[in-house]
C-alpha atoms as a PDB file:
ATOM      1  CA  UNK A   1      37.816  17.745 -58.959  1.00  0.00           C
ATOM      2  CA  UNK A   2      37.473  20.215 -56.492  1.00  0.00           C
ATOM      3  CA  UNK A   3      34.078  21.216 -54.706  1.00  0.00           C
ATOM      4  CA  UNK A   4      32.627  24.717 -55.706  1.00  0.00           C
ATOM      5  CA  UNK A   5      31.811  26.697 -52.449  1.00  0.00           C
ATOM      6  CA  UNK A   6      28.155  27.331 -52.070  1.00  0.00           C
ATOM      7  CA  UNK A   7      27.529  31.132 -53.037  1.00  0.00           C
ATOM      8  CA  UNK A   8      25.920  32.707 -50.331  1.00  0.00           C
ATOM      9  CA  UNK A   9      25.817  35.885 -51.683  1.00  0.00           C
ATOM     10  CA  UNK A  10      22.370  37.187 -50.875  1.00  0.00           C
ATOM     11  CA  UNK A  11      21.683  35.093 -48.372  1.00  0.00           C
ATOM     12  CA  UNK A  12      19.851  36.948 -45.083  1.00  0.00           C
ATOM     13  CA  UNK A  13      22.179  37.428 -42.539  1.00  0.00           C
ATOM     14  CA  UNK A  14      21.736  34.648 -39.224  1.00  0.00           C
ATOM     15  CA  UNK A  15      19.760  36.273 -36.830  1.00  0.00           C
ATOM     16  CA  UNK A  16      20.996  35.851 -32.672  1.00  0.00           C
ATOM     17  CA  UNK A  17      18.518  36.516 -29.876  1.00  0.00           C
ATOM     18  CA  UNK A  18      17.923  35.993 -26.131  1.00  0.00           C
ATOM     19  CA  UNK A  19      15.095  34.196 -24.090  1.00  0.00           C
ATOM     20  CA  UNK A  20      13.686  35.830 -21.327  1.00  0.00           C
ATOM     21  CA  UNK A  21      10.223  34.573 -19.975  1.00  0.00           C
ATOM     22  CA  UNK A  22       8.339  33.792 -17.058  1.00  0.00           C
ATOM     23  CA  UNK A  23       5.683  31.184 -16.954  1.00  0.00           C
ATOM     24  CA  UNK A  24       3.510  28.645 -14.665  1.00  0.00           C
ATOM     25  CA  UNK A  25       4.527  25.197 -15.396  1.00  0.00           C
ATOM     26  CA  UNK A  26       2.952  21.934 -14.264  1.00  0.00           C
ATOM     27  CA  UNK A  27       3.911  19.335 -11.560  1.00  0.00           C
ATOM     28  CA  UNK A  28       2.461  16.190 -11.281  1.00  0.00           C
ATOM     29  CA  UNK A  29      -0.309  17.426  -9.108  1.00  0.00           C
ATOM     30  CA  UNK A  30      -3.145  18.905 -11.346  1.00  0.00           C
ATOM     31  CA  UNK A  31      -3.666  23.115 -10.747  1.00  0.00           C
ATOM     32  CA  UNK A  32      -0.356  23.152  -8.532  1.00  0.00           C
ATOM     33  CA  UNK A  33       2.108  24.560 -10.753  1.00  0.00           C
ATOM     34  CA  UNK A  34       6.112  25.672 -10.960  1.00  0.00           C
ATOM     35  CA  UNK A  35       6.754  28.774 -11.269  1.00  0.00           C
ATOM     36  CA  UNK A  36       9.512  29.410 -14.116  1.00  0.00           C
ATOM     37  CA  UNK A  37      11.819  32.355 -14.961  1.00  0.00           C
ATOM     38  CA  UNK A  38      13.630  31.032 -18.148  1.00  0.00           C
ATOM     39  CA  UNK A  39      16.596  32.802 -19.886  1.00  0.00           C
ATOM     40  CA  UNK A  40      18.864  31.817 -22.853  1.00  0.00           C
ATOM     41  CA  UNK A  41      20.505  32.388 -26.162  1.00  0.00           C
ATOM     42  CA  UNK A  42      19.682  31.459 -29.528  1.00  0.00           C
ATOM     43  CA  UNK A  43      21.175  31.592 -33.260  1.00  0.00           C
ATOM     44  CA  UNK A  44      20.270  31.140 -36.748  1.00  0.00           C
ATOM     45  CA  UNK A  45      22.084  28.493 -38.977  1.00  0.00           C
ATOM     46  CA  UNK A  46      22.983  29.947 -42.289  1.00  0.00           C
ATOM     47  CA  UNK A  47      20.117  28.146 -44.729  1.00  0.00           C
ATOM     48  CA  UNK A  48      18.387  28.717 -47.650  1.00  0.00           C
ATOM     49  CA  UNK A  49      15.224  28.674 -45.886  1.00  0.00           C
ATOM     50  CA  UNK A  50      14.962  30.515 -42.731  1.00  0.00           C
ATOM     51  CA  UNK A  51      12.440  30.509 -39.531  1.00  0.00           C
ATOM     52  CA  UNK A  52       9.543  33.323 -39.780  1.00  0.00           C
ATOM     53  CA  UNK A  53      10.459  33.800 -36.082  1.00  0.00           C
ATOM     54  CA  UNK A  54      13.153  31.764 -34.370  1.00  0.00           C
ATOM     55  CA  UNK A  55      13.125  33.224 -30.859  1.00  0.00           C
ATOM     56  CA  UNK A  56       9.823  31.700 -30.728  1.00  0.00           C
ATOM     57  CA  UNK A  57      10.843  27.748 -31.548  1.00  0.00           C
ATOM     58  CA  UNK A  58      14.200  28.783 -29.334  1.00  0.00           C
ATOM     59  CA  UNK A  59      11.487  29.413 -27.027  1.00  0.00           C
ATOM     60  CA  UNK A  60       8.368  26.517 -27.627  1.00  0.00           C
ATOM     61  CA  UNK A  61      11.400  23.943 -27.606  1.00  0.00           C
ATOM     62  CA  UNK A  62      13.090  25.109 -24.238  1.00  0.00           C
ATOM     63  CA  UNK A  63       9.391  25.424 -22.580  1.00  0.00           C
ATOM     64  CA  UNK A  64       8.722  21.821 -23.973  1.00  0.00           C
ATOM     65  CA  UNK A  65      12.048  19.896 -22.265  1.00  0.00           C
ATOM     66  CA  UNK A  66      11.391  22.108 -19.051  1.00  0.00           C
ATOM     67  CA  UNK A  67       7.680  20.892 -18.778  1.00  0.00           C
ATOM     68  CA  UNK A  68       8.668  17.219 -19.605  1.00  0.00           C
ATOM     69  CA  UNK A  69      10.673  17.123 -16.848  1.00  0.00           C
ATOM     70  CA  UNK A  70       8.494  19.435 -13.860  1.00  0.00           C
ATOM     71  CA  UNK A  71       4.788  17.721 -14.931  1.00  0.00           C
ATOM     72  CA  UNK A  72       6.245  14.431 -13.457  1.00  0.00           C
ATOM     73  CA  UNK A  73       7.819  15.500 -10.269  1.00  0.00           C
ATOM     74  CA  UNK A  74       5.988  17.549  -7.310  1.00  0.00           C
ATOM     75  CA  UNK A  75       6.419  21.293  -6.142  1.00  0.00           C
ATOM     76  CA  UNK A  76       8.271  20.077  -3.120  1.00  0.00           C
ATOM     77  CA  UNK A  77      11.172  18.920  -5.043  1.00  0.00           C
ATOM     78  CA  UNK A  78      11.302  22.273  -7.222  1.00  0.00           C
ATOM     79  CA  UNK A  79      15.112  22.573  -6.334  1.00  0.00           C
ATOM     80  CA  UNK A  80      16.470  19.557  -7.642  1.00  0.00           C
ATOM     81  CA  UNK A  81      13.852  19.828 -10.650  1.00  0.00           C
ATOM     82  CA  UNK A  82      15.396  23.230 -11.076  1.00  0.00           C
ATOM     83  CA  UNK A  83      18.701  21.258 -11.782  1.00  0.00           C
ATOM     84  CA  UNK A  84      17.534  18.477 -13.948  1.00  0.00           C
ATOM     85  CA  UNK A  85      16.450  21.216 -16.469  1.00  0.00           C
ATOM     86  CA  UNK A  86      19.275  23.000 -16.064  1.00  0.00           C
ATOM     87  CA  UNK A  87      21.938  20.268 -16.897  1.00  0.00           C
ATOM     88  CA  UNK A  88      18.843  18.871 -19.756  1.00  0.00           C
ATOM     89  CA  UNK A  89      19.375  22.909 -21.360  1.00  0.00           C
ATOM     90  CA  UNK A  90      22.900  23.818 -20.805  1.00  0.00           C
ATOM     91  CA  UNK A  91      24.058  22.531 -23.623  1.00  0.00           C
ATOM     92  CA  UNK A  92      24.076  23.292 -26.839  1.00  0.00           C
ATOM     93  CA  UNK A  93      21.888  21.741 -29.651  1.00  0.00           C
ATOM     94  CA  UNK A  94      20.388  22.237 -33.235  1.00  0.00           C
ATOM     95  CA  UNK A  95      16.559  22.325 -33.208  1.00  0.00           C
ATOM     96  CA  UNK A  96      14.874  18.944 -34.753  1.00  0.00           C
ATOM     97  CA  UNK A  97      14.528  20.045 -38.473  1.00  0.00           C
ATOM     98  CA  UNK A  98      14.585  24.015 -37.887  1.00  0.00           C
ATOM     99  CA  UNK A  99      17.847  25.772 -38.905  1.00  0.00           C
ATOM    100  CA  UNK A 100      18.020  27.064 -35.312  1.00  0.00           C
ATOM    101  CA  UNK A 101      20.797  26.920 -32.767  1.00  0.00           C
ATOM    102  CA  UNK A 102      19.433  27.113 -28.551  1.00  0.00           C
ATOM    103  CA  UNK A 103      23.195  27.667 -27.284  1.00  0.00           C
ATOM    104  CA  UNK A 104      22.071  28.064 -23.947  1.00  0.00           C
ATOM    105  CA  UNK A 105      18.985  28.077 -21.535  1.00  0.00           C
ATOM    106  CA  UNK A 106      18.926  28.079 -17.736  1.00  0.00           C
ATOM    107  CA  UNK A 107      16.043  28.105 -15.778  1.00  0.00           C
ATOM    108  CA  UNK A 108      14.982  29.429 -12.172  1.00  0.00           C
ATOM    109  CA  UNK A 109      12.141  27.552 -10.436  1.00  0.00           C
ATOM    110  CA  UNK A 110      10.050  27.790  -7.404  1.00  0.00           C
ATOM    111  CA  UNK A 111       6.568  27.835  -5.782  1.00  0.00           C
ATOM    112  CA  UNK A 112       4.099  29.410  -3.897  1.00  0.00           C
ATOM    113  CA  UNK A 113       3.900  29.575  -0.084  1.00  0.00           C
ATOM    114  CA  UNK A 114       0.045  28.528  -0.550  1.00  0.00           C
ATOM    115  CA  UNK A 115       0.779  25.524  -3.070  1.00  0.00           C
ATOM    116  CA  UNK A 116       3.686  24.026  -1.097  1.00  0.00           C
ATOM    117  CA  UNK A 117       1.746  23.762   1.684  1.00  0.00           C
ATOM    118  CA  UNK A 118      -1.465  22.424  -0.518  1.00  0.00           C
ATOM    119  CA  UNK A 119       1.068  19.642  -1.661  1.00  0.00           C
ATOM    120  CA  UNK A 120       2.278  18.808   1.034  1.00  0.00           C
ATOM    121  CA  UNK A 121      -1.360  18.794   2.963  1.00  0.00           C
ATOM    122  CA  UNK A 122      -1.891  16.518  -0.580  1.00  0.00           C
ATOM    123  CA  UNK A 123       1.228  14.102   0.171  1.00  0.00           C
ATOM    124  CA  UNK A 124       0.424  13.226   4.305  1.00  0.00           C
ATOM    125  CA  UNK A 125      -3.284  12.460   3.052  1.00  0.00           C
ATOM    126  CA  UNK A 126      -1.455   9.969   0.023  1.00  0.00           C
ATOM    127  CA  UNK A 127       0.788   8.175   2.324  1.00  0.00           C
ATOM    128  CA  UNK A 128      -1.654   7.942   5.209  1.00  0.00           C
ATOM    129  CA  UNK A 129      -4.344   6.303   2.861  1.00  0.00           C
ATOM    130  CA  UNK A 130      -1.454   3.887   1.016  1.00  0.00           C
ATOM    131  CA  UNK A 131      -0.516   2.754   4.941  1.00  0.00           C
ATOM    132  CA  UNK A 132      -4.126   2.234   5.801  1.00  0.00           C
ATOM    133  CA  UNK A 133      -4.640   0.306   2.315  1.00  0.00           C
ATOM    134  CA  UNK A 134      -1.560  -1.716   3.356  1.00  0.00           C
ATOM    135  CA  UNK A 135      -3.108  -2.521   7.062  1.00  0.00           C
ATOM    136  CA  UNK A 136      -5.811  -3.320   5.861  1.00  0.00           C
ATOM    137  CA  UNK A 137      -4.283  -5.788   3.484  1.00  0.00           C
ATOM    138  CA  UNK A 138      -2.551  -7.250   6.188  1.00  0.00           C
ATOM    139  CA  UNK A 139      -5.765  -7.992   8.228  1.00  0.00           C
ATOM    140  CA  UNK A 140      -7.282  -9.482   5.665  1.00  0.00           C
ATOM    141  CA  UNK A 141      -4.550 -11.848   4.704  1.00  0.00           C
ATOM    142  CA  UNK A 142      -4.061 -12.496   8.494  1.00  0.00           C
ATOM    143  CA  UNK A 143      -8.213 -13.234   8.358  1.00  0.00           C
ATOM    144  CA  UNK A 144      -7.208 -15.588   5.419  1.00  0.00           C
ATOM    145  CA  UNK A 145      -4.448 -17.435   7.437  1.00  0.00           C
ATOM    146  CA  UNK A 146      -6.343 -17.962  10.380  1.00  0.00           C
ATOM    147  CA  UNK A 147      -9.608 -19.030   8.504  1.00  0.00           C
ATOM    148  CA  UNK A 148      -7.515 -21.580   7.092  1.00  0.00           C
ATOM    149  CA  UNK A 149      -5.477 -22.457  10.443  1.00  0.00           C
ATOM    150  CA  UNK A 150      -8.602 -22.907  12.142  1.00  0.00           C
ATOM    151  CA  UNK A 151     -10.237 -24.899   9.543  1.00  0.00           C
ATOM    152  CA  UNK A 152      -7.208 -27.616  10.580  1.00  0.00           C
ATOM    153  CA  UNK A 153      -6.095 -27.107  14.188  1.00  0.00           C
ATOM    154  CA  UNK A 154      -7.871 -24.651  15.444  1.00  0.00           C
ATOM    155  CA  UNK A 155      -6.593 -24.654  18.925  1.00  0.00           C
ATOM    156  CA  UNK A 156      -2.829 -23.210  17.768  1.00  0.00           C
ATOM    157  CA  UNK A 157      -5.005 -20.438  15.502  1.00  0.00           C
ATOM    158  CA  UNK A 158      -6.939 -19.456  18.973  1.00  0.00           C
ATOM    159  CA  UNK A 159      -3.950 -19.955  20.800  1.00  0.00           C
ATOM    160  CA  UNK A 160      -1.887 -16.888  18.143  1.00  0.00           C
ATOM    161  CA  UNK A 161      -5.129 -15.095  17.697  1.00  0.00           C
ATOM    162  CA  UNK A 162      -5.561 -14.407  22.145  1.00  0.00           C
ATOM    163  CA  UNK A 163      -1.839 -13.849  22.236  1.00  0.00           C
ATOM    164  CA  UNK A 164      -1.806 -11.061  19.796  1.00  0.00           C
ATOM    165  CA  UNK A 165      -5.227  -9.325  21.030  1.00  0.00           C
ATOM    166  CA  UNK A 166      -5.208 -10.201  24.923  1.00  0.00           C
ATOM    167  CA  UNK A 167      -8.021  -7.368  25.584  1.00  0.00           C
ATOM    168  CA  UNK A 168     -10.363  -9.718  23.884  1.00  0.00           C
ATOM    169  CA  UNK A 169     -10.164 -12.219  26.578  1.00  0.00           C
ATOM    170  CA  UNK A 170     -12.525 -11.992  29.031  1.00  0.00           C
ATOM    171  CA  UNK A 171     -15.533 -14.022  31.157  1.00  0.00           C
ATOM    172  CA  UNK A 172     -17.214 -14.032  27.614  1.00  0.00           C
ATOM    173  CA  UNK A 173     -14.523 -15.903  25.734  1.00  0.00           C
ATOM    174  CA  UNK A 174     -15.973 -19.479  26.565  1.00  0.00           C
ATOM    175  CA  UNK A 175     -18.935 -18.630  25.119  1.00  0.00           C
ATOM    176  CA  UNK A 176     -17.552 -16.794  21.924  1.00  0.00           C
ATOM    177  CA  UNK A 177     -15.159 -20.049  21.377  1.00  0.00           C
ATOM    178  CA  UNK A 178     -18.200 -22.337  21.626  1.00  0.00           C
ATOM    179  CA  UNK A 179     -20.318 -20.253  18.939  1.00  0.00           C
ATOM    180  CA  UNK A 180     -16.575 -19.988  16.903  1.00  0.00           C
ATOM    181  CA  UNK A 181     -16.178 -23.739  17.192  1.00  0.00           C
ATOM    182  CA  UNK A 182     -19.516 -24.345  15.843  1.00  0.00           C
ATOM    183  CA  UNK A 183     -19.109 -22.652  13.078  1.00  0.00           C
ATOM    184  CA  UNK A 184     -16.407 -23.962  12.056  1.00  0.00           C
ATOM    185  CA  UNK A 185     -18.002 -27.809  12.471  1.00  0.00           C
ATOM    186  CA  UNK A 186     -20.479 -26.251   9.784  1.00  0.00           C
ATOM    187  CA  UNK A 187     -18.267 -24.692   7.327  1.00  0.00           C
ATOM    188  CA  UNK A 188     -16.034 -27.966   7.817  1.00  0.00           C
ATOM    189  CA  UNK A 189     -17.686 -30.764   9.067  1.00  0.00           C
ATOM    190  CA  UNK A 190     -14.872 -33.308   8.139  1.00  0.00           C
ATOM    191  CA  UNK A 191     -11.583 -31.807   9.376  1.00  0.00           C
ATOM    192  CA  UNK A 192      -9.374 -33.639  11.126  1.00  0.00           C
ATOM    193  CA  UNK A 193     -10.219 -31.981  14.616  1.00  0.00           C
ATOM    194  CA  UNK A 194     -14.023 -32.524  14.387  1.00  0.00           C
ATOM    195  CA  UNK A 195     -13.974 -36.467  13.740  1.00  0.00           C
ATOM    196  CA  UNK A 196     -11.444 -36.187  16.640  1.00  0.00           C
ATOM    197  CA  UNK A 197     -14.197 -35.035  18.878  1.00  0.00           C
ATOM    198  CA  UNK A 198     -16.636 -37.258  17.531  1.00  0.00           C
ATOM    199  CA  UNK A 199     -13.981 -39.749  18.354  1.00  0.00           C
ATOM    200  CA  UNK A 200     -13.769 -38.742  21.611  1.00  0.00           C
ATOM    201  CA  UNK A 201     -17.470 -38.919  22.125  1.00  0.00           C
ATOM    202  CA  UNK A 202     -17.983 -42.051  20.892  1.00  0.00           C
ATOM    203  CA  UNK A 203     -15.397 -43.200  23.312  1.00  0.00           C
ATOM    204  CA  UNK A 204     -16.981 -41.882  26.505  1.00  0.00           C
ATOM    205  CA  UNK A 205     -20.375 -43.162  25.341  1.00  0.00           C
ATOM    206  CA  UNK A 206     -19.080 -46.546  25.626  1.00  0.00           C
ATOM    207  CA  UNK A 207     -17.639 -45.970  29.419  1.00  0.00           C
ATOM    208  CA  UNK A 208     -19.607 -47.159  32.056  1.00  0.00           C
ATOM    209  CA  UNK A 209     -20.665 -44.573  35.055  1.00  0.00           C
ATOM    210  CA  UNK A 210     -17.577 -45.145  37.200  1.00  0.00           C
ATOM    211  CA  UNK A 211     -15.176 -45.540  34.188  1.00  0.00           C
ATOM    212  CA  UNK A 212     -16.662 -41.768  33.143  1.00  0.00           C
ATOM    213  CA  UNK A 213     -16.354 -39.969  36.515  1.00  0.00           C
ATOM    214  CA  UNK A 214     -13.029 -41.567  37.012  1.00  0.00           C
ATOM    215  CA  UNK A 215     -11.981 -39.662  33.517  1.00  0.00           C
ATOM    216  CA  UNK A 216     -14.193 -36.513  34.011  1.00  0.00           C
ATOM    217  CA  UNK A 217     -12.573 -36.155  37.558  1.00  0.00           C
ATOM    218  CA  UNK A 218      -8.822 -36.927  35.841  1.00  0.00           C
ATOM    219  CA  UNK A 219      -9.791 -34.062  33.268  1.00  0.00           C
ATOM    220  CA  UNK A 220     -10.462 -31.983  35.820  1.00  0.00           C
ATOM    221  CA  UNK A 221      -7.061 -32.409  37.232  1.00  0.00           C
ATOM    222  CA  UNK A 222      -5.662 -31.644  34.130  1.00  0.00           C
ATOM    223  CA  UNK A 223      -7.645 -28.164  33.814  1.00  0.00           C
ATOM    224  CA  UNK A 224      -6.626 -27.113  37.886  1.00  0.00           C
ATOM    225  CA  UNK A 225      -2.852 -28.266  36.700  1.00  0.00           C
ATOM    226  CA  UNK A 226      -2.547 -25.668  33.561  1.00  0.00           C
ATOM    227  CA  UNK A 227      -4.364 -23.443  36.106  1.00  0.00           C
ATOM    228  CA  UNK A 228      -7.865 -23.154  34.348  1.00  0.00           C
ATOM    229  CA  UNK A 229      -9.863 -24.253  37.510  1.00  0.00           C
ATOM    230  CA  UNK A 230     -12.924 -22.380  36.462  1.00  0.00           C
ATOM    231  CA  UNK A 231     -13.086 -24.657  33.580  1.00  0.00           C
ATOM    232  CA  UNK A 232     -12.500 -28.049  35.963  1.00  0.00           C
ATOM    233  CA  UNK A 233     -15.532 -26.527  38.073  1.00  0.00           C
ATOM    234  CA  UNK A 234     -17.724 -26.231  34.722  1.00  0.00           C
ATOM    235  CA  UNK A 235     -16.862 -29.929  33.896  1.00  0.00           C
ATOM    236  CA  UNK A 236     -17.632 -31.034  37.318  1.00  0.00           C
ATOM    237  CA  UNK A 237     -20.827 -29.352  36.910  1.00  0.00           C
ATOM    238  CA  UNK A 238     -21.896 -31.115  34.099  1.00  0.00           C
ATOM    239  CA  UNK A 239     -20.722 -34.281  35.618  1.00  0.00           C
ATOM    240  CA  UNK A 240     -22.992 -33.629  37.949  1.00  0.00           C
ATOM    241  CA  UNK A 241     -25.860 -32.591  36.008  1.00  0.00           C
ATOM    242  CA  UNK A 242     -26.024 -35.590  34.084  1.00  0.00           C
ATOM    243  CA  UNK A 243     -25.664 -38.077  36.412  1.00  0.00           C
ATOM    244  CA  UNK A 244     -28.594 -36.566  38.132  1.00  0.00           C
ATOM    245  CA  UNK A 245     -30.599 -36.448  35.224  1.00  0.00           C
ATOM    246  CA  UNK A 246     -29.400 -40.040  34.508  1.00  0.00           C
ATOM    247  CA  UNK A 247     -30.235 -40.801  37.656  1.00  0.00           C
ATOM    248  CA  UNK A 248     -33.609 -39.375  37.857  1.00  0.00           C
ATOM    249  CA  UNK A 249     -34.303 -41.433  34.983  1.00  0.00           C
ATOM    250  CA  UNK A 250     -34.024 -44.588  36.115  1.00  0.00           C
ATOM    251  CA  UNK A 251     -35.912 -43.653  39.351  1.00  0.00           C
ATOM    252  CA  UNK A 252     -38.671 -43.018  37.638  1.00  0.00           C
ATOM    253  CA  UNK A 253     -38.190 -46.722  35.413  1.00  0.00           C
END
């Protein structure tokens, strides 16, 4: 059996109409907006029920994709935003649930002198304070490493550490490295490097006088070789301290 044709006698004629508006519309920056010149073309689908006024869904629905698409991008990219709506409207396509037809929109955007430069005053600001977050970051995990070199062997961490900042040395250094060293004996008394000391001190309290000049005066040798005399002179010095204290001592016995 054949289908009877729906009878559309009476029915209101389809209405056709054009869109031409201009509007602000948002970027992703809050109060610097795109500015929009929108045209188009709409129709009515033959229905039983029609809109009250379709040029203004044509409208509210072309509006809506164009503002999806600028409120995530920023005024400095308006022309390639212009082109994203432009191929997202150029189609043609029914209205979700509305007998309305948008056949056609296109869309012109662009910005103020005054904004562009706002954004783009906005942008250096963003990127310098994401590459000072990231230096920071790295100082702080290179403060991590080098806590945790020190807390081990402590004389390739100071070794890295006065290559990479040379202006720090100067006739101070001895004394900073002393304070640094103790420190470190606190925070980590039983490290591998500190029983070595106390190694090494137990041995030369068990050396006789001669036996401990003979090694104080080889040490020294070993400090004018790797050209560090200052610090051959300082051990000489305390060489000579203590034996005159020592000395003294037994003078008075």
């Amino acid at each position: 059996m054949r289908r009877r044709r729906p009878d559309h006698a009476g029915w209101p004629k389809p209405r056709t109409g054009r869109l031409d508006i201009s509007c602000p519309l948002p970027s992703n920056i809050t109060g610097r907006n795109f500015q929009l010149h929108l045209t188009g073309q709409w129709e009515e689908i033959l229905a039983a029920r029609q809109h009250h006024d379709p040029h203004a869904a044509a409208t509210h629905h072309a509006l809506t994709a164009a503002r999806s698409i600028t409120m995530q991008r920023p005024l400095t990219e308006h022309p390639s935003v212009e082109t994203h709506i432009n191929a997202a409207l150029g189609r043609t396509c029914e209205l979700p649930g509305l007998p309305i037809r948008l056949l056609w929109a296109h869309a012109q955007l662009t910005a103020t002198s005054q904004d562009l430069e706002a954004v783009l005053a906005y942008q250096r600001q963003h990127y310098e304070a994401e590459a000072n977050d990231r230096l920071v970051q790295r100082r702080r995990q290179r403060a991590h490493e080098l806590h945790d070199t020190l807390s081990t062997t402590p004389a390739l961490a100071l070794a890295h550490w006065f290559s990479d900042h040379p202006e720090t040395l100067d006739r101070d250094t001895i004394d900073r490295l002393e304070q640094l060293v103790s420190t470190v004996t606190a925070y980590a008394p039983e490290t591998a490097w500190v029983r070595t000391a106390r190694l090494l001190h137990t041995f030369v309290q068990q050396l006789d006088q001669d036996a401990r000049h003979h090694l104080i005066h080889s040490m020294a040798q070993v400090f004018t070789r790797y050209d560090r005399p200052d610090l051959a002179d300082q051990l000489r010095a305390i060489s000579y301290d203590t034996t005159h204290v020592n000395g003294s001592e037994q003078t008075r016995r």
